[in-house]
N, C-alpha and C. Protein backbone atom coordinates (compact mmCIF):
# COMPACT_ATOMS: atom_id res chain seq x y z
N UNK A 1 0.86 -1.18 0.00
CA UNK A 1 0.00 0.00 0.00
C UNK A 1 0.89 1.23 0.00
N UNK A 2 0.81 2.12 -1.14
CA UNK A 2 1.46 3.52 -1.04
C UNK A 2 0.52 4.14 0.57
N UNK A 3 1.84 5.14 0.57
CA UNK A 3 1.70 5.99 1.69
C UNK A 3 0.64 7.08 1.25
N UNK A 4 0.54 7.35 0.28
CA UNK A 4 -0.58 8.47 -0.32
C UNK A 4 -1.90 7.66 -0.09
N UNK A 5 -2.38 6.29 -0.22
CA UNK A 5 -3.61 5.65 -0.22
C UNK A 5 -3.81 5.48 1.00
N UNK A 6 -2.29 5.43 2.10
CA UNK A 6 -3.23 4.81 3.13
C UNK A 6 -3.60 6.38 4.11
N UNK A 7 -2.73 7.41 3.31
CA UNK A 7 -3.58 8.63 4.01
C UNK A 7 -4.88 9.02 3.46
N UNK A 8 -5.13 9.00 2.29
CA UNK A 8 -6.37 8.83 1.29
C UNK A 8 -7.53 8.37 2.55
N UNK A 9 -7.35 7.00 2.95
CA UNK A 9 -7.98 6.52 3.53
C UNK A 9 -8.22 7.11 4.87
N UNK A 10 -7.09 7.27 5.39
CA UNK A 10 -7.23 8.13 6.75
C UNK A 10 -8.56 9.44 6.73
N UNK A 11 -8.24 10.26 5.76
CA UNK A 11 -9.35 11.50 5.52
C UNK A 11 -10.36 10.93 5.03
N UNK A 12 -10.47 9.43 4.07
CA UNK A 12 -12.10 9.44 4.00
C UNK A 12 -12.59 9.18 5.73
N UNK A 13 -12.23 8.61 6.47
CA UNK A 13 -12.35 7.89 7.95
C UNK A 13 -12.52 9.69 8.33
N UNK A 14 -11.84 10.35 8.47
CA UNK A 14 -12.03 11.81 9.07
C UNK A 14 -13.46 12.36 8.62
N UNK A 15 -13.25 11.77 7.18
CA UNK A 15 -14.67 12.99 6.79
C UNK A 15 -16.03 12.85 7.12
N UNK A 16 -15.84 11.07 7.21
CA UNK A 16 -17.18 10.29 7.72
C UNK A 16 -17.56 10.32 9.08
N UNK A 17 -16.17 10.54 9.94
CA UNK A 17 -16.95 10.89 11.22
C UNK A 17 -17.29 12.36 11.24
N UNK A 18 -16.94 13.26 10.33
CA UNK A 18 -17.40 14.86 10.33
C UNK A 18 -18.96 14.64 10.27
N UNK A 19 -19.22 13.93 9.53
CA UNK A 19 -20.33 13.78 9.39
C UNK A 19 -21.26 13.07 9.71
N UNK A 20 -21.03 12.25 11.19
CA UNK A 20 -21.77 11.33 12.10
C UNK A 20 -21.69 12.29 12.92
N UNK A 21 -22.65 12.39 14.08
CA UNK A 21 -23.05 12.63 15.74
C UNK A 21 -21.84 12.42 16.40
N UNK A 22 -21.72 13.43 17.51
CA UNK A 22 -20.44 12.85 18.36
C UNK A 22 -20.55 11.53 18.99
N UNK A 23 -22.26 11.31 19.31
CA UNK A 23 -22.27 10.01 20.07
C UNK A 23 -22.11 8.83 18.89
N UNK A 24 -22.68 8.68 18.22
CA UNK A 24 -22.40 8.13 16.96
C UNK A 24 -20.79 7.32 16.64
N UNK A 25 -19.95 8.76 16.72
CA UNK A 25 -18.87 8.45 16.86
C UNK A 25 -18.38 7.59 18.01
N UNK A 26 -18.61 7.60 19.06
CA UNK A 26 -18.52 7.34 20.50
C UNK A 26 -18.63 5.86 20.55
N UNK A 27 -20.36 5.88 20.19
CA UNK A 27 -20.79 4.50 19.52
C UNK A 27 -19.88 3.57 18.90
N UNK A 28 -19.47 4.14 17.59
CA UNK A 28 -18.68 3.07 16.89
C UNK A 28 -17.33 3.02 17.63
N UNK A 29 -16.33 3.94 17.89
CA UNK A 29 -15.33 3.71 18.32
C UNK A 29 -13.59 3.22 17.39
N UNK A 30 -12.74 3.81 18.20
CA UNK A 30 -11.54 4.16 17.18
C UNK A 30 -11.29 2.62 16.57
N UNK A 31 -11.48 1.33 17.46
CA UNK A 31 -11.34 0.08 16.70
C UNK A 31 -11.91 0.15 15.06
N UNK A 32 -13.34 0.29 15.28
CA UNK A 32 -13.53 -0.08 14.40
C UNK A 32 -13.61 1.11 13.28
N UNK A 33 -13.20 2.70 13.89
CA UNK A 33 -13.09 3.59 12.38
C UNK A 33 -11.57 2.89 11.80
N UNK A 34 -10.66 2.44 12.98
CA UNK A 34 -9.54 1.33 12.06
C UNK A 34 -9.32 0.46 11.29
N UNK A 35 -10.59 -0.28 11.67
CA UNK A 35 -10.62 -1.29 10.66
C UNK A 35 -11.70 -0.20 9.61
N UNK A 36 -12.54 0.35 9.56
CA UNK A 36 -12.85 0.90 8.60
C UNK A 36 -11.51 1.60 7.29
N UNK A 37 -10.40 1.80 7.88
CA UNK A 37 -9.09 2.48 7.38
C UNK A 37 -8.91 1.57 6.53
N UNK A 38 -8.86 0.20 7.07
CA UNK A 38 -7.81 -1.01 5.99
C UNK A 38 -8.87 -1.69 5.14
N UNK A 39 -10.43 -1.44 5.42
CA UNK A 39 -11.39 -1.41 4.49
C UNK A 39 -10.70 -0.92 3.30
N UNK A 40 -10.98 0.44 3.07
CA UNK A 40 -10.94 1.40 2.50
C UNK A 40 -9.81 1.36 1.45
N UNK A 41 -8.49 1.09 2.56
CA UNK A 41 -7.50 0.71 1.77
C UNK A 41 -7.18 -0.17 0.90
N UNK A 42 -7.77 -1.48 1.26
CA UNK A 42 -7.93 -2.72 0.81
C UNK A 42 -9.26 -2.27 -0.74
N UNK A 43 -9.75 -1.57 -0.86
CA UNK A 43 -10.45 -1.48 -1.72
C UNK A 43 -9.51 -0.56 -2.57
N UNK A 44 -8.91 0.15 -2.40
CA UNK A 44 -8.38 0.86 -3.17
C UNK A 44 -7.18 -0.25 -3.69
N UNK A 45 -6.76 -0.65 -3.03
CA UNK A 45 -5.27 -1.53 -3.50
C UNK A 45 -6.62 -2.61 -4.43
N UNK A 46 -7.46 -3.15 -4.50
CA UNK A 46 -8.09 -3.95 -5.32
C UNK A 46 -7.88 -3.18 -6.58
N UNK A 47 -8.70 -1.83 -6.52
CA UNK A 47 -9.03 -0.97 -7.79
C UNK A 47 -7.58 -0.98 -8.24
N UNK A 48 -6.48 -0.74 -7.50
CA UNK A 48 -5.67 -0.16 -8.80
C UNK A 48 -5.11 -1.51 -9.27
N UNK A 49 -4.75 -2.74 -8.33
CA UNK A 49 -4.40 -3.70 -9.06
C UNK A 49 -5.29 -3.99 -10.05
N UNK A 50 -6.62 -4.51 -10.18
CA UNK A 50 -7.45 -4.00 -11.33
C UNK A 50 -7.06 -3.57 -12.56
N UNK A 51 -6.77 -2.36 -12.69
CA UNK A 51 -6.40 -1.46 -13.57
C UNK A 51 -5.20 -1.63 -14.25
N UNK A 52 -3.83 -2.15 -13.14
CA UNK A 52 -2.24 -2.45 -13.57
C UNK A 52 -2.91 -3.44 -14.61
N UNK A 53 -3.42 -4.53 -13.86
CA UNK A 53 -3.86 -5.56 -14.90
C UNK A 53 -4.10 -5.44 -16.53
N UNK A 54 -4.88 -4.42 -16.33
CA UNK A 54 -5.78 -3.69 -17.32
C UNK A 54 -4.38 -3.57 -18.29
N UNK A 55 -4.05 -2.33 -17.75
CA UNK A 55 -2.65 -1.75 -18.38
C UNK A 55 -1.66 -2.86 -18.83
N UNK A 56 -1.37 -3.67 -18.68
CA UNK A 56 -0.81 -4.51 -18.56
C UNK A 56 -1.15 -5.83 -19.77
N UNK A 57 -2.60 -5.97 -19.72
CA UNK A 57 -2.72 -6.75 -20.96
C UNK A 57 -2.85 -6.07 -22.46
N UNK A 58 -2.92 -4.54 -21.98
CA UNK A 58 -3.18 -3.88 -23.29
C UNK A 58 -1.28 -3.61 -23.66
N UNK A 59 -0.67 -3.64 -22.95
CA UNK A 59 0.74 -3.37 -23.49
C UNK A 59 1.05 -4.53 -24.13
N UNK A 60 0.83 -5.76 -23.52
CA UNK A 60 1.30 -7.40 -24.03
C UNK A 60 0.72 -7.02 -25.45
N UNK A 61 -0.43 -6.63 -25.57
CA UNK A 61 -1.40 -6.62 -26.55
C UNK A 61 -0.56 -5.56 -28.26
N UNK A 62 -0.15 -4.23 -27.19
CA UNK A 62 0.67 -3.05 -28.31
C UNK A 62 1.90 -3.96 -28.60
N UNK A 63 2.47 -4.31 -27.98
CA UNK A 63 3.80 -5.07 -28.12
C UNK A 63 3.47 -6.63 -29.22
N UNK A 64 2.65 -7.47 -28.86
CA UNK A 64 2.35 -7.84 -30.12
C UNK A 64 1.80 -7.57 -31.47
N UNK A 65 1.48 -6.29 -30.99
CA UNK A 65 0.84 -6.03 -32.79
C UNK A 65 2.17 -5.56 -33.22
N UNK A 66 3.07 -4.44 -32.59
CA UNK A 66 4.27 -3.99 -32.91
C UNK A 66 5.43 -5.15 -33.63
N UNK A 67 4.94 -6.46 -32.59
CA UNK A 67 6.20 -7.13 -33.44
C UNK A 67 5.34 -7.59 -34.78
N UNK A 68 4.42 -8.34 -34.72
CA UNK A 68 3.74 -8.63 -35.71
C UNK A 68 4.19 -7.42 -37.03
N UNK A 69 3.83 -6.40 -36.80
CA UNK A 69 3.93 -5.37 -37.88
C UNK A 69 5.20 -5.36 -38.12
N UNK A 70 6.09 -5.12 -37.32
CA UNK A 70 7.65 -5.86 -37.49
C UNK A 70 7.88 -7.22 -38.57
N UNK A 71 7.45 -8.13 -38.62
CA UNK A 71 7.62 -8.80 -38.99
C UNK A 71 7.12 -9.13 -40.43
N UNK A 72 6.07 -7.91 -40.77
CA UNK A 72 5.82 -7.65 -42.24
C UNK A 72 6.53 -6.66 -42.63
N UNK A 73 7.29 -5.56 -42.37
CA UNK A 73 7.88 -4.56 -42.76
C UNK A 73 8.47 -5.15 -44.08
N UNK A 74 8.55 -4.20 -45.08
CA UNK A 74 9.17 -4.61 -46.64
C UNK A 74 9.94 -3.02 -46.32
């Protein structure tokens, strides 16, 4: 996990208790806005692996048409 995502995560956790009741807050408690943190994080590290993926089969993908076209060049 980059250090930028897992502060990412930190301020969504800030913003959501801005916007609960103090008791609310009280209620849930710092355990579980923590584990709400590695939620958060854990979803984000899904999305971008996701995406590398993504990136990743489309390069395999440029790189074979490149050689291919390579390999007709006259």
């Amino acid at each position: 996990m980059s250090k930028s995502q897992t502060q990412h995560a930190k301020q969504v956790v800030a913003a959501f208790k801005e916007k609960i009741s103090k008791s609310a807050s009280e209620h849930i408690g710092q355990k579980h806005f923590d584990e709400l943190e590695l939620l958060i994080e854990a979803a984000m590290d899904s999305a971008v692996f996701i995406e590398m993926e993504r990136v990743a089969e489309k390069m395999t993908k440029f790189a074979n048409d490149i050689r291919n076209s390579a390999e007709r060049f006259d």
